[in-house]
PDB file of N, CA and C in Angstrom:
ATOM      1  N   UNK A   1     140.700 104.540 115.564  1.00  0.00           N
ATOM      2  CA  UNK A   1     139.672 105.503 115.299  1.00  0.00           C
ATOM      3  C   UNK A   1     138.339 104.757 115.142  1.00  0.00           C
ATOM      4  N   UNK A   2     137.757 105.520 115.812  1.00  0.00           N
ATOM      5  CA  UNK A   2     135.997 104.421 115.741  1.00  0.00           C
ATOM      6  C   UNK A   2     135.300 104.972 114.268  1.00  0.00           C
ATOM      7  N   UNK A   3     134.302 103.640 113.869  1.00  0.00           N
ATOM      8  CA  UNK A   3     133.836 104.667 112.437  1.00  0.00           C
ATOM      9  C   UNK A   3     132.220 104.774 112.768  1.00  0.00           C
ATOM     10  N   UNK A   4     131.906 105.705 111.841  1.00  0.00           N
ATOM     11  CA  UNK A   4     130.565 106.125 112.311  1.00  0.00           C
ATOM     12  C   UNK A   4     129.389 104.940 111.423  1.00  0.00           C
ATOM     13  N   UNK A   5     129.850 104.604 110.916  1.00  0.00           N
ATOM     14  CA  UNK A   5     128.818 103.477 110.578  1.00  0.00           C
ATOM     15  C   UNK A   5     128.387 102.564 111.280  1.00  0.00           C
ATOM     16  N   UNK A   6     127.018 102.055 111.227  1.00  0.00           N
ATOM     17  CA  UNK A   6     125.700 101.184 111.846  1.00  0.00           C
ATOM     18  C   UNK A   6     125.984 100.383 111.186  1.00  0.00           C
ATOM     19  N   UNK A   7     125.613  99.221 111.339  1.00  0.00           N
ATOM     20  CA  UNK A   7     125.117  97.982 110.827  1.00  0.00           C
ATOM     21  C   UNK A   7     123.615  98.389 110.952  1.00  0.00           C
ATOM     22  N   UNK A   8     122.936  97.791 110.217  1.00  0.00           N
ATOM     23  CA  UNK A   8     120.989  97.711 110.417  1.00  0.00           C
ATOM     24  C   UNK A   8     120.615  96.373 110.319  1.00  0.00           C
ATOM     25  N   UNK A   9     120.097  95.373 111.194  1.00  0.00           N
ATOM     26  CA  UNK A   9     119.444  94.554 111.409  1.00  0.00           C
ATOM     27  C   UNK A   9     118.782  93.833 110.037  1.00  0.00           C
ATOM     28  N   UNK A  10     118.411  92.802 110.192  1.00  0.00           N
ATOM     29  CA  UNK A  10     117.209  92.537 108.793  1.00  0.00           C
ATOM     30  C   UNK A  10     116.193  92.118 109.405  1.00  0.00           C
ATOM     31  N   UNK A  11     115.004  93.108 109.362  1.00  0.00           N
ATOM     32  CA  UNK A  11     114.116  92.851 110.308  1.00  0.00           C
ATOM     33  C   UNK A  11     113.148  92.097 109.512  1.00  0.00           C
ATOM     34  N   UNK A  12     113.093  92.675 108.224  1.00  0.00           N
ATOM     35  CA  UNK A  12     112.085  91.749 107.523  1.00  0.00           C
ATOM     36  C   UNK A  12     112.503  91.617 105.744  1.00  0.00           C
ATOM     37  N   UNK A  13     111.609  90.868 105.084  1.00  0.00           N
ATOM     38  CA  UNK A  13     112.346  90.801 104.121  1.00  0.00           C
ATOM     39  C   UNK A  13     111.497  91.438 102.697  1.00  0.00           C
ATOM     40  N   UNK A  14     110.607  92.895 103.213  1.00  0.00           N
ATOM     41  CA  UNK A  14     110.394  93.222 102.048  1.00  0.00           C
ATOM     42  C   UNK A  14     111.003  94.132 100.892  1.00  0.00           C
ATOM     43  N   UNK A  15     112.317  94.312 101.780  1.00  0.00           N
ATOM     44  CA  UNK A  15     113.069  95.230 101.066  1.00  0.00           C
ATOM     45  C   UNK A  15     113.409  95.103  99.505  1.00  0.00           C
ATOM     46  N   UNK A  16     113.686  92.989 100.069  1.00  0.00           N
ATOM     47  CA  UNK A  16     114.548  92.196  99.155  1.00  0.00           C
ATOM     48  C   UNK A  16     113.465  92.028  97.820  1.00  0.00           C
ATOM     49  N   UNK A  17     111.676  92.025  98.146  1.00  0.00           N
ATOM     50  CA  UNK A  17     110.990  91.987  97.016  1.00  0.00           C
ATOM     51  C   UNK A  17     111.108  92.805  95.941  1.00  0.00           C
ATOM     52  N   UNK A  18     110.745  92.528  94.737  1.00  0.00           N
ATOM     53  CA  UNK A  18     111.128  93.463  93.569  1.00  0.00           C
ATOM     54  C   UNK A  18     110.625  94.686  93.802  1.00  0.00           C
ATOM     55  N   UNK A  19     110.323  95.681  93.027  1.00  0.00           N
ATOM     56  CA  UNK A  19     110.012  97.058  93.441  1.00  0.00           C
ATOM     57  C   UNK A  19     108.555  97.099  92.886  1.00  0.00           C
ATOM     58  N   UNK A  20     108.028  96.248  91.889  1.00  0.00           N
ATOM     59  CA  UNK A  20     106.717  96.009  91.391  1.00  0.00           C
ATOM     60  C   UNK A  20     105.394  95.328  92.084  1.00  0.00           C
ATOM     61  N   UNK A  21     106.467  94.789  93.145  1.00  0.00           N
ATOM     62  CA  UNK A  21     105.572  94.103  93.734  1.00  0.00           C
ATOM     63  C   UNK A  21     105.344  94.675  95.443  1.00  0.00           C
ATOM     64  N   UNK A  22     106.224  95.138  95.604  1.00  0.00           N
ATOM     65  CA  UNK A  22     106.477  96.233  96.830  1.00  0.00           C
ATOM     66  C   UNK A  22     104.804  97.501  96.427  1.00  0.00           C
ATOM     67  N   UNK A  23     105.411  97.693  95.184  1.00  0.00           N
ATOM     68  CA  UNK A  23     103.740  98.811  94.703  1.00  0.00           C
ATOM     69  C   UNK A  23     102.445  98.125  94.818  1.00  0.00           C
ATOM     70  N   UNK A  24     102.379  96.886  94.609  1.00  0.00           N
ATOM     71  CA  UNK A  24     101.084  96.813  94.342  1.00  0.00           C
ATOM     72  C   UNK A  24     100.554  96.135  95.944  1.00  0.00           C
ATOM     73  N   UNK A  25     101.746  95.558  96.907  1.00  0.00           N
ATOM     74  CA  UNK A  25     101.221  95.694  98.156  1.00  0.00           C
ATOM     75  C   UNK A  25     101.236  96.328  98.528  1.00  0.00           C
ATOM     76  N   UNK A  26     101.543  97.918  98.498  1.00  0.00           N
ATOM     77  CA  UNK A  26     101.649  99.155  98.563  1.00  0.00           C
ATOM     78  C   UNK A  26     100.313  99.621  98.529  1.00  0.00           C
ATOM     79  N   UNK A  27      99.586  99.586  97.217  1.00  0.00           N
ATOM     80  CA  UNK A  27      98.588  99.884  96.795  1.00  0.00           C
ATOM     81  C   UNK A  27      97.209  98.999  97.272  1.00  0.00           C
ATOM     82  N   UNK A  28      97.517  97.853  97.458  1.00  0.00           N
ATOM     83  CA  UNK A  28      96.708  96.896  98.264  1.00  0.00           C
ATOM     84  C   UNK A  28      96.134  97.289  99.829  1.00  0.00           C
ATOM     85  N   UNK A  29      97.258  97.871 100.718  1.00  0.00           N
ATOM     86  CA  UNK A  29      97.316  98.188 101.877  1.00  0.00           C
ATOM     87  C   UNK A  29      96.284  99.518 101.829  1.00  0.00           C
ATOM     88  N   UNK A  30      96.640 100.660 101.093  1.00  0.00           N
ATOM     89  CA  UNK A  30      95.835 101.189 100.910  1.00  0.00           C
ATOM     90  C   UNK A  30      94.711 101.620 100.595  1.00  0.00           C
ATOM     91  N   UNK A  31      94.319 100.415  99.564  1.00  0.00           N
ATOM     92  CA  UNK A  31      92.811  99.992  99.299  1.00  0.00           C
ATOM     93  C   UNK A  31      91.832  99.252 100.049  1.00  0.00           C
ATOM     94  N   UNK A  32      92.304  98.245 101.301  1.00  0.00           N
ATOM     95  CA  UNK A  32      92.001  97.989 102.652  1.00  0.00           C
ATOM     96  C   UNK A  32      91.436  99.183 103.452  1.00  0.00           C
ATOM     97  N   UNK A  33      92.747 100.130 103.283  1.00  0.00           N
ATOM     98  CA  UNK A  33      92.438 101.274 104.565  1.00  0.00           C
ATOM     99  C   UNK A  33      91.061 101.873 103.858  1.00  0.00           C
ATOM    100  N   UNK A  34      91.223 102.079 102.762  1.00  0.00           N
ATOM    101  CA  UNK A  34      90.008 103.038 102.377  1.00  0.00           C
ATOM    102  C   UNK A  34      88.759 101.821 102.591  1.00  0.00           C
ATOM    103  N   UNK A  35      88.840 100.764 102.675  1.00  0.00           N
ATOM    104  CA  UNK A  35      87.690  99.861 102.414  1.00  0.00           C
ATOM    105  C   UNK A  35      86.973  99.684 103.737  1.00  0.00           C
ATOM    106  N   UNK A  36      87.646  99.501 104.954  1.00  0.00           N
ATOM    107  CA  UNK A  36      87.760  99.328 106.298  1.00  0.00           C
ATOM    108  C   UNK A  36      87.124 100.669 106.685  1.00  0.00           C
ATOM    109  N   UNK A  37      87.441 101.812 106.195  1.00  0.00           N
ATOM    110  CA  UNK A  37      87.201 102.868 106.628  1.00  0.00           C
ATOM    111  C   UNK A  37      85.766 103.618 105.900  1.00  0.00           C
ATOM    112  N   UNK A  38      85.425 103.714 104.792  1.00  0.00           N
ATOM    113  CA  UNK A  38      84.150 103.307 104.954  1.00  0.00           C
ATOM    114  C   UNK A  38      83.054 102.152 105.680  1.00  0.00           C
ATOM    115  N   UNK A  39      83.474 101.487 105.706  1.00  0.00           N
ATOM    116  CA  UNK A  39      82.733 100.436 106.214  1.00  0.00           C
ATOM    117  C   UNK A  39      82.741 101.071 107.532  1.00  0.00           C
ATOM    118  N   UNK A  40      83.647 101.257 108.393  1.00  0.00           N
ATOM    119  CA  UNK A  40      83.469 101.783 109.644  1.00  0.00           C
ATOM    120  C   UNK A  40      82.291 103.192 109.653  1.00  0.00           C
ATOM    121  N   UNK A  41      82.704 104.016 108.517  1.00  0.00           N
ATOM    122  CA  UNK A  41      81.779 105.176 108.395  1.00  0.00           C
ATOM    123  C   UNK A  41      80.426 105.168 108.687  1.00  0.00           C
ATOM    124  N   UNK A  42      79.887 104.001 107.636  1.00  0.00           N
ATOM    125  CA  UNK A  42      78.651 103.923 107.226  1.00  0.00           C
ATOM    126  C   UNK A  42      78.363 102.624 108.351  1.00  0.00           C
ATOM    127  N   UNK A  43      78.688 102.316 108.664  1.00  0.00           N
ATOM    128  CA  UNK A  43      78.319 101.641 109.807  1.00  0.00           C
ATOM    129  C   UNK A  43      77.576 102.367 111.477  1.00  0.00           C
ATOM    130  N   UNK A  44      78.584 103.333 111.299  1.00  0.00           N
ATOM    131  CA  UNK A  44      78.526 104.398 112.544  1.00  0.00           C
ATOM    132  C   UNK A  44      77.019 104.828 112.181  1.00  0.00           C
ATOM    133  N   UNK A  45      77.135 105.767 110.923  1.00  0.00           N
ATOM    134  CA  UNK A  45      76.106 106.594 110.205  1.00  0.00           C
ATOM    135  C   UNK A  45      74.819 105.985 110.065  1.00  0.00           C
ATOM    136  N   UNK A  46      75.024 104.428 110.095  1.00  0.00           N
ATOM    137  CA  UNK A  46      73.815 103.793 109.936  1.00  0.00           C
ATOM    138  C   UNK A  46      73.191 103.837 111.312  1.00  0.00           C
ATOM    139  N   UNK A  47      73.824 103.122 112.173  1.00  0.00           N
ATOM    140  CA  UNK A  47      73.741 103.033 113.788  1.00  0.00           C
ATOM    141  C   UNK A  47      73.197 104.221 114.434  1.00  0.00           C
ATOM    142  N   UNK A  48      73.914 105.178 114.347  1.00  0.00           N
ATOM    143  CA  UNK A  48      73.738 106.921 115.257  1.00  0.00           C
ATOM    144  C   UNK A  48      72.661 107.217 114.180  1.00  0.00           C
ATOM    145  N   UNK A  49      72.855 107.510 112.740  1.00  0.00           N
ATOM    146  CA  UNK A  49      71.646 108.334 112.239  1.00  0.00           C
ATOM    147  C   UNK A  49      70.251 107.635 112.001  1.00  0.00           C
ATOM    148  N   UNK A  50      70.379 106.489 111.257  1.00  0.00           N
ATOM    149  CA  UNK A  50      69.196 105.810 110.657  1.00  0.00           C
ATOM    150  C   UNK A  50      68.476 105.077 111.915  1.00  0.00           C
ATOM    151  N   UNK A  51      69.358 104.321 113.007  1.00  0.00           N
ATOM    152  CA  UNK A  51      68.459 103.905 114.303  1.00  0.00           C
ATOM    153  C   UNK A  51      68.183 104.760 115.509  1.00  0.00           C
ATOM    154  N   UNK A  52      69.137 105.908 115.388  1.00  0.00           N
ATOM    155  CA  UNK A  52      68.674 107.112 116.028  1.00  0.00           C
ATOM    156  C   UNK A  52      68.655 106.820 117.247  1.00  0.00           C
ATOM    157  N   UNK A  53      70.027 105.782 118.061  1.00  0.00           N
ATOM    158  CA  UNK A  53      69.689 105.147 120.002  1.00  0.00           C
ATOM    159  C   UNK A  53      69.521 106.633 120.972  1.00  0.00           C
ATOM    160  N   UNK A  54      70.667 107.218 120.415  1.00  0.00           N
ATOM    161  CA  UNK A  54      70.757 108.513 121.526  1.00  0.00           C
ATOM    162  C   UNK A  54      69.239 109.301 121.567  1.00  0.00           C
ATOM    163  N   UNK A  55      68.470 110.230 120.045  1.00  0.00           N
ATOM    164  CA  UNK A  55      67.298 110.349 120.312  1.00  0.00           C
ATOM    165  C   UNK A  55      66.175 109.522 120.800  1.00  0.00           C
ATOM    166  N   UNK A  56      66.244 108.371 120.926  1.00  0.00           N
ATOM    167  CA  UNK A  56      65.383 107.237 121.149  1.00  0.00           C
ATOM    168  C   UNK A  56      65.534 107.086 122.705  1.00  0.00           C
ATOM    169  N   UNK A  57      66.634 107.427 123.201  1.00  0.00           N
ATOM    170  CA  UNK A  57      67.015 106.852 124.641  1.00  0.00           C
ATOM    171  C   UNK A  57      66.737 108.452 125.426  1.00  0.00           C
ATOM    172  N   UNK A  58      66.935 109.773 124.809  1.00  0.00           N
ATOM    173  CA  UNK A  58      66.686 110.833 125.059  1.00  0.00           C
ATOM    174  C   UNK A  58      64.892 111.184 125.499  1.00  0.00           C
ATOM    175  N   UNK A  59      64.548 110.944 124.156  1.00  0.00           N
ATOM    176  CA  UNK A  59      62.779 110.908 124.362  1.00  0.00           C
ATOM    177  C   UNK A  59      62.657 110.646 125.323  1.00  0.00           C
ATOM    178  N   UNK A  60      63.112 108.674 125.414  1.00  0.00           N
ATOM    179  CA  UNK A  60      63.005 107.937 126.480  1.00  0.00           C
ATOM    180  C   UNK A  60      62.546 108.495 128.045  1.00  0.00           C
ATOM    181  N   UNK A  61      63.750 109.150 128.078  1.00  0.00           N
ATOM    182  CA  UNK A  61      64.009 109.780 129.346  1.00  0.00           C
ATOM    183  C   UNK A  61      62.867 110.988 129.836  1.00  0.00           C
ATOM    184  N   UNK A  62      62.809 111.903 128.654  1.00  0.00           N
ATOM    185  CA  UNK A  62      62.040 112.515 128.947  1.00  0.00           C
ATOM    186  C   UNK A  62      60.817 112.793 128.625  1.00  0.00           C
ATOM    187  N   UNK A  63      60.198 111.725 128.320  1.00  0.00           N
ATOM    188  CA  UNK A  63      58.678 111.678 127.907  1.00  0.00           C
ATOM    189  C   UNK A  63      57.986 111.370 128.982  1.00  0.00           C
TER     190      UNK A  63
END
């Protein structure tokens, strides 16, 4: 009779870290994303709103 159980690979080894420390790279990862992601924001916002290329290149065109 065949059994229905898998084996699963060990692909990596953060399983094996404690569970305290699993959270706070947990929480790390996520404080990146939010950090990265402003920065991308206000980067954009600075670029498109405050140097204004598209109205600048628009005028451009049609002045």
């Amino acid at each position: 009779m065949a059994s229905n159980t898998v084996t699963a690979k060990k692909t990596s080894g953060f399983d094996s870290l404690p569970i305290a420390v699993q959270m706070l790279i947990g929480i790390a990862v996520l404080i990146l994303i939010a950090v990265v992601g402003f920065a991308v924001f206000f980067a954009v916002d600075l670029l498109l709103l405050d140097f204004d290329p598209i109205g600048k290149l628009v005028s451009f065109i049609f002045s």
